[in-house]
N, C-alpha and C. Protein backbone atom coordinates (compact mmCIF):
# COMPACT_ATOMS: atom_id res chain seq x y z
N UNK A 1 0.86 -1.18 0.00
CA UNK A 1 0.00 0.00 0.00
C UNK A 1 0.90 1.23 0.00
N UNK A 2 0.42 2.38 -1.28
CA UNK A 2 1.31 3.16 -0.90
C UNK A 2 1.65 4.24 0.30
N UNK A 3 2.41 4.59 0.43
CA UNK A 3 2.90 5.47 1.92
C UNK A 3 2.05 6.50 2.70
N UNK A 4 1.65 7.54 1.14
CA UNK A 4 0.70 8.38 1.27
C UNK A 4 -0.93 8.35 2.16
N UNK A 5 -1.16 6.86 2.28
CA UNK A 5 -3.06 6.28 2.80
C UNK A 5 -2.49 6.38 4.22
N UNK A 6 -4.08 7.30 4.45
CA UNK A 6 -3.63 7.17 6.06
C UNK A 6 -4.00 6.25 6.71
N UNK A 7 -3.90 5.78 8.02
CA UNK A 7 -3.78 4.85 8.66
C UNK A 7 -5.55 4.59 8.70
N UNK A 8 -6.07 5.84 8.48
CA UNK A 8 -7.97 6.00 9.10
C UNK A 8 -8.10 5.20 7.66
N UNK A 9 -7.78 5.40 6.52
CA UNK A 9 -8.05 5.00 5.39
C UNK A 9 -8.18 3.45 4.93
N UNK A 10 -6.63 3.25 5.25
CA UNK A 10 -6.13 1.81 5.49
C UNK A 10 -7.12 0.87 6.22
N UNK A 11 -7.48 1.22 7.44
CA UNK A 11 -8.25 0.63 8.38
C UNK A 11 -9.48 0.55 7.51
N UNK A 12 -9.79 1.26 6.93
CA UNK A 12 -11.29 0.77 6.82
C UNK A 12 -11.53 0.27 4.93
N UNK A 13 -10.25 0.57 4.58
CA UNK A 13 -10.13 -0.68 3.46
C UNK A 13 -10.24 -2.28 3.58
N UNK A 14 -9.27 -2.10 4.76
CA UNK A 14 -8.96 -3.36 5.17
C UNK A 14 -10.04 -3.77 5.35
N UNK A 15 -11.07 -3.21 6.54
CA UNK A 15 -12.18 -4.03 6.71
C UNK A 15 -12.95 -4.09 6.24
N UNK A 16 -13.44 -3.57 5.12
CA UNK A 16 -13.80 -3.49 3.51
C UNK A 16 -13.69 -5.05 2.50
N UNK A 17 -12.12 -4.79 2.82
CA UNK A 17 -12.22 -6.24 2.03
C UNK A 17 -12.14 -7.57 3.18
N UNK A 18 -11.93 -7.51 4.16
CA UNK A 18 -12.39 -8.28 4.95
C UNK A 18 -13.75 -9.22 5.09
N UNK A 19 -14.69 -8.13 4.96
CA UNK A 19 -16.10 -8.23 4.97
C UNK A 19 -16.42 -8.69 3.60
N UNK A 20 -15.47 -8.63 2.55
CA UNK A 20 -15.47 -9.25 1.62
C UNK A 20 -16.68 -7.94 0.56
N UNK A 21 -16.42 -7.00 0.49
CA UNK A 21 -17.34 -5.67 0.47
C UNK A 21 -16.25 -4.68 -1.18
N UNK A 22 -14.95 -5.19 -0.79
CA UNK A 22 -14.06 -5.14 -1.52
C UNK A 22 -13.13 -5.99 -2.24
N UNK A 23 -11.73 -5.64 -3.03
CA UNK A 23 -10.65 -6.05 -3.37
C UNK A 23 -9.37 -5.09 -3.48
N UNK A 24 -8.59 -5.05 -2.58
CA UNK A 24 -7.19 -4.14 -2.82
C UNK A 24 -6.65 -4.38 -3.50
N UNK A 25 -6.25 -4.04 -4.38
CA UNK A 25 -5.26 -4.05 -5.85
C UNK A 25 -4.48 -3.08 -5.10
N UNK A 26 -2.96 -3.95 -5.12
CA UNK A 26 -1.68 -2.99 -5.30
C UNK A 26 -1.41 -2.04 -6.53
N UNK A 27 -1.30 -0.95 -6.70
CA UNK A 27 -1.09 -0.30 -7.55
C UNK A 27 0.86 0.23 -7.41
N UNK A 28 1.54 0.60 -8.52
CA UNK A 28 2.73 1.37 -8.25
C UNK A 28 2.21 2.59 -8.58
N UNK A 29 2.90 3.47 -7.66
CA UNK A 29 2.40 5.29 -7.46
C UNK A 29 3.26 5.58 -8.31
N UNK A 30 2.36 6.53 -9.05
CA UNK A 30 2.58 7.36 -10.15
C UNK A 30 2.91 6.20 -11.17
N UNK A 31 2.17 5.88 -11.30
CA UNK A 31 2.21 4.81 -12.80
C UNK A 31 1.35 5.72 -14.07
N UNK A 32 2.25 6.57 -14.93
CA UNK A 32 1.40 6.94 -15.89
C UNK A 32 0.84 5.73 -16.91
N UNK A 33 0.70 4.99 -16.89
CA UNK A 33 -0.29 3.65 -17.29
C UNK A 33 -1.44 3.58 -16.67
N UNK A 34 -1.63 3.81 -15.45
CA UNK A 34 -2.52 3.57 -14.46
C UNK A 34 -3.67 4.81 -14.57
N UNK A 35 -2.54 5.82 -15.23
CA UNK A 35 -3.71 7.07 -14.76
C UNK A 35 -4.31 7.72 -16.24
N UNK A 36 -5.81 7.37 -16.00
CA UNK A 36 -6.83 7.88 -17.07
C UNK A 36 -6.62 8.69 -17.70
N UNK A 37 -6.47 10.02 -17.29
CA UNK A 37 -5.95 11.08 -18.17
C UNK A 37 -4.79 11.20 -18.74
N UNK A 38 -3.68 10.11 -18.76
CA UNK A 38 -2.71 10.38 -19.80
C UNK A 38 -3.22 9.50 -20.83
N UNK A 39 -3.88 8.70 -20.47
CA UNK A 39 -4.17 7.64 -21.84
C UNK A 39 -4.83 8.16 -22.13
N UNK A 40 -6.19 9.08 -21.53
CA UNK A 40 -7.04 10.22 -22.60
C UNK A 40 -5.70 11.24 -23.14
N UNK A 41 -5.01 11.84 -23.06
CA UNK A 41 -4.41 12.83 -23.75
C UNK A 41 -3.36 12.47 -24.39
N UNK A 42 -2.50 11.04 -24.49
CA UNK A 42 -2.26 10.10 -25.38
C UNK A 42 -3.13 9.86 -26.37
N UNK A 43 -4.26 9.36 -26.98
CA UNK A 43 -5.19 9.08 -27.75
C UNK A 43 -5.58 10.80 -27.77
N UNK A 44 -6.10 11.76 -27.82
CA UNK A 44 -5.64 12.87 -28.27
C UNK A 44 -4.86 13.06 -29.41
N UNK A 45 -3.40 13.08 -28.72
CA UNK A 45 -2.55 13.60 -29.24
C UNK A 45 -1.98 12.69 -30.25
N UNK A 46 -2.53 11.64 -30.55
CA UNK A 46 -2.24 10.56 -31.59
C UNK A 46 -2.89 11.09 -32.67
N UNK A 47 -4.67 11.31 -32.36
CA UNK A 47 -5.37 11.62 -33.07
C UNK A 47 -5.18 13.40 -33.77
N UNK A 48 -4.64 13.71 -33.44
CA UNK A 48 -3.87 15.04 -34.03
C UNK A 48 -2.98 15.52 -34.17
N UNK A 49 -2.02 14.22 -34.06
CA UNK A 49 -1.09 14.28 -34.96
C UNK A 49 -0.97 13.62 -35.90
N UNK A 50 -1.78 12.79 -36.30
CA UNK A 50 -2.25 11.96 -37.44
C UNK A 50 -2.23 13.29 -38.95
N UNK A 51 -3.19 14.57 -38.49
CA UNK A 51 -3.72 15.00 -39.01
C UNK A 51 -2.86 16.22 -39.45
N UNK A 52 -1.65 16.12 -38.81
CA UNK A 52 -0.77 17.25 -38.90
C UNK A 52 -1.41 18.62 -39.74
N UNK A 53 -1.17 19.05 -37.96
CA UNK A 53 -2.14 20.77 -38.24
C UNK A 53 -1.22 21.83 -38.31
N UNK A 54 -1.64 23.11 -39.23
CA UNK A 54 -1.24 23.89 -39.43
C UNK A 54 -0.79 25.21 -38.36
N UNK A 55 -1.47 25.31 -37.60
CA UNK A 55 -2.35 26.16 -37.24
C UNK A 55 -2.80 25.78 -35.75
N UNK A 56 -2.57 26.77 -34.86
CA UNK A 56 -3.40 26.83 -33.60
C UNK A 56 -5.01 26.33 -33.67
N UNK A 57 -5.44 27.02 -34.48
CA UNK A 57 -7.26 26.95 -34.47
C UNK A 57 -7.01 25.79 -35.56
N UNK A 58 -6.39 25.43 -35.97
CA UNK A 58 -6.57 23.87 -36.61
C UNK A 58 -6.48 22.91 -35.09
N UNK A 59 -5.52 22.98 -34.33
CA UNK A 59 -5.59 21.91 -33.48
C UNK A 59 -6.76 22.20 -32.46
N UNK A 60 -7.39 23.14 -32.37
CA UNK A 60 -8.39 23.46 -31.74
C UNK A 60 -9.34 22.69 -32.43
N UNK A 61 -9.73 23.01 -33.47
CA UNK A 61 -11.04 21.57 -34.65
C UNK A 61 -10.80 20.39 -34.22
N UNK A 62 -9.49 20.17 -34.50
CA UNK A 62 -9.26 18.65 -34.25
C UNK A 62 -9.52 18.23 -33.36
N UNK A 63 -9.11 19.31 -32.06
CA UNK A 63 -9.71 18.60 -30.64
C UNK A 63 -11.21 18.44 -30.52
N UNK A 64 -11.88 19.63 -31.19
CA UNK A 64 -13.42 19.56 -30.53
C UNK A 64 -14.11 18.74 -31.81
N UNK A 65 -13.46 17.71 -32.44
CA UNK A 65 -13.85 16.63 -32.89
C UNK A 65 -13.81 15.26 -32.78
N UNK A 66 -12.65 15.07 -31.43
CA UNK A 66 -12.86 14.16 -31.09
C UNK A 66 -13.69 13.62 -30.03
């Protein structure tokens, strides 16, 4: 568990999944894999650079089309 969960937190995970109410998945902190918004702004930035833009207000279209 990482370092950061406080102990009030911990405790009542634990008894969470105890009660069988949960499942703790170890995660590694700061895993940009793990975290939603880089894989949204990865897929983004794939998708417009596909399209290689000219232009400020070109990459602005591109965004508010995806």
């Amino acid at each position: 568990m990482a370092q950061h969960i406080s102990r009030l937190s911990n405790g009542y995970l634990t008894k969470k999944e105890s009660d069988g109410v949960l499942y703790q998945m170890s995660w590694p902190p700061q895993s940009p894999d793990l975290n939603p918004i880089e894989m949204v702004l990865d897929e983004l930035d794939c998708k417009v650079k596909e399209k290689q833009p000219t232009s400020a207000q070109h990459i602005w279209e591109l965004l508010q089309d995806c």
